[in-house]
Protein backbone atom coordinates (compact mmCIF):
# COMPACT_ATOMS: atom_id res chain seq x y z
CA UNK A 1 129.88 115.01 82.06
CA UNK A 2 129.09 114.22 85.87
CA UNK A 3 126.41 112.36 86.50
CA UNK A 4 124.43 113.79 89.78
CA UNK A 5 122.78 111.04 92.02
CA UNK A 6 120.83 112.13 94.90
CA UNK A 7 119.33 110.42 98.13
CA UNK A 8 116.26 112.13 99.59
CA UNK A 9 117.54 113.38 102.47
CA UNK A 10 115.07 116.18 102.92
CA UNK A 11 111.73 116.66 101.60
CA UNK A 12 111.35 118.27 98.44
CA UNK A 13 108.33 119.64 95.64
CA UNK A 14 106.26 117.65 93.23
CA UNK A 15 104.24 119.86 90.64
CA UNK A 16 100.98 117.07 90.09
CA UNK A 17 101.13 116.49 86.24
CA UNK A 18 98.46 115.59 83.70
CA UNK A 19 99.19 111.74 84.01
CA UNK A 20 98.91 111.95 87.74
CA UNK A 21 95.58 112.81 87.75
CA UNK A 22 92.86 110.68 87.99
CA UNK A 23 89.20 109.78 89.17
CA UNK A 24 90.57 106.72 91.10
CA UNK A 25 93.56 108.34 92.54
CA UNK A 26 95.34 105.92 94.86
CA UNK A 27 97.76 107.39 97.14
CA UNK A 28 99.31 104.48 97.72
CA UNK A 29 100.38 103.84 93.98
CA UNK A 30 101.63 107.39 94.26
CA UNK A 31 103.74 105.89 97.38
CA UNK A 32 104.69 103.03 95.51
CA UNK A 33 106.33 105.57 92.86
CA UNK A 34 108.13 107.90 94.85
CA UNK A 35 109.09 105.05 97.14
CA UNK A 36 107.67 107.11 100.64
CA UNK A 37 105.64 106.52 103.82
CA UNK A 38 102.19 107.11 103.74
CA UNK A 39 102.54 108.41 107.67
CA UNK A 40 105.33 111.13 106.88
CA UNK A 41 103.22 112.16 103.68
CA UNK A 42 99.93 112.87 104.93
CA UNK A 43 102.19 114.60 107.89
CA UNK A 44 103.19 117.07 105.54
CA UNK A 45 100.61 117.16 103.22
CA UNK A 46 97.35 116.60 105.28
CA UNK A 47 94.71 113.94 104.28
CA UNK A 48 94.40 113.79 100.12
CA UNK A 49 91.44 112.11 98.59
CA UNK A 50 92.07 113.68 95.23
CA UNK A 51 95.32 115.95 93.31
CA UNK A 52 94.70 118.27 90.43
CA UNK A 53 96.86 119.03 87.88
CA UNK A 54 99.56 121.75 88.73
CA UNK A 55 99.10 120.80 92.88
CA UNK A 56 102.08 121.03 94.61
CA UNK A 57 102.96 118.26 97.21
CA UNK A 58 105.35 117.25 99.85
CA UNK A 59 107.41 114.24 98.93
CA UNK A 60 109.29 112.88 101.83
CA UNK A 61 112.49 111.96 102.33
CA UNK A 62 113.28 108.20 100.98
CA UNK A 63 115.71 105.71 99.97
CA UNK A 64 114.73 105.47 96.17
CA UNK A 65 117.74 107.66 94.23
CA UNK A 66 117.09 109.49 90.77
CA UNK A 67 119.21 111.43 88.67
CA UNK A 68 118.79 114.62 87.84
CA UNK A 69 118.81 115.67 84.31
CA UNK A 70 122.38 117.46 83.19
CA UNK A 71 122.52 119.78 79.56
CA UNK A 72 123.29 117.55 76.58
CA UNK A 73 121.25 114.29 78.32
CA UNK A 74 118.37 112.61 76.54
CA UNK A 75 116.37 109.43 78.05
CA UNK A 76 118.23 106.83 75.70
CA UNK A 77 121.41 108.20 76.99
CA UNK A 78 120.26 108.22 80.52
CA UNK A 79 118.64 104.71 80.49
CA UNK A 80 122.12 103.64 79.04
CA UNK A 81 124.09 104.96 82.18
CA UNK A 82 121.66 102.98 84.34
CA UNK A 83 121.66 100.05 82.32
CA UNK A 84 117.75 100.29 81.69
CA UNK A 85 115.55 100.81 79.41
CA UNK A 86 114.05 104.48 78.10
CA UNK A 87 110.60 102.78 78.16
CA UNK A 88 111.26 102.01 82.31
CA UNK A 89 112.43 105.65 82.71
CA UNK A 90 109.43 107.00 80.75
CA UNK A 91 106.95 104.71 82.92
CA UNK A 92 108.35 104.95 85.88
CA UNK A 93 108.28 108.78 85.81
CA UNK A 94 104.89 109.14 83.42
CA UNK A 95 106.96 111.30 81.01
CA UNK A 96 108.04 111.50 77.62
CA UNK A 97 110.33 114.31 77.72
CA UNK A 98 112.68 115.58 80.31
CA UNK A 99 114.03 119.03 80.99
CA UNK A 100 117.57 120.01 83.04
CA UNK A 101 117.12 119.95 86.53
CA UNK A 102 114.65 117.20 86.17
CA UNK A 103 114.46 114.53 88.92
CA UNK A 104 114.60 111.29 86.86
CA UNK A 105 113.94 107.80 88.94
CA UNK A 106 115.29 105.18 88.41
């Protein structure tokens, strides 16, 4: 199995999930997560004072890597390649399951 590692070198697509949303949305925790600048965000996103679920943002390009999810991998198997722990994985990303293709931080 290869394991895929990734640096943001281009922007990509985040689909706004159930556990993103909230009444006190704070960009800046959202920064904190995907490890971007607030500057280059709202450059390509435009001012946001609120997300709903299924919005579709921007993320800029950063230096935070993830993995992305290969066929056969589970969190406990993916937190043990990082030398981590599958509740980290499933906090840091506000998931409890993953799919393939998935962009997993670490």
């Amino acid at each position: 199995m290869q394991v895929s590692f990734a640096d943001n070198e281009k922007p990509w697509f985040y689909t706004v999930k159930k556990s993103d949303e909230s009444k006190n949305f704070n960009l800046l925790n959202f920064a904190q997560k995907f490890n971007f600048d607030l500057t280059h965000f709202e450059s390509l996103n435009g001012k946001i004072t609120k997300i709903s679920l299924g919005d579709v943002l921007v993320i800029p390009p950063s230096q935070k890597y993830f993995h992305v999810v290969m066929p056969t991998e589970t969190i406990s198997k993916i937190a043990k390649m990082y030398n981590t722990s599958e509740e980290k994985i499933k906090s840091v990303n506000k998931i409890n399951k993953i799919f393939i293709g998935q962009k997993i931080f670490i």
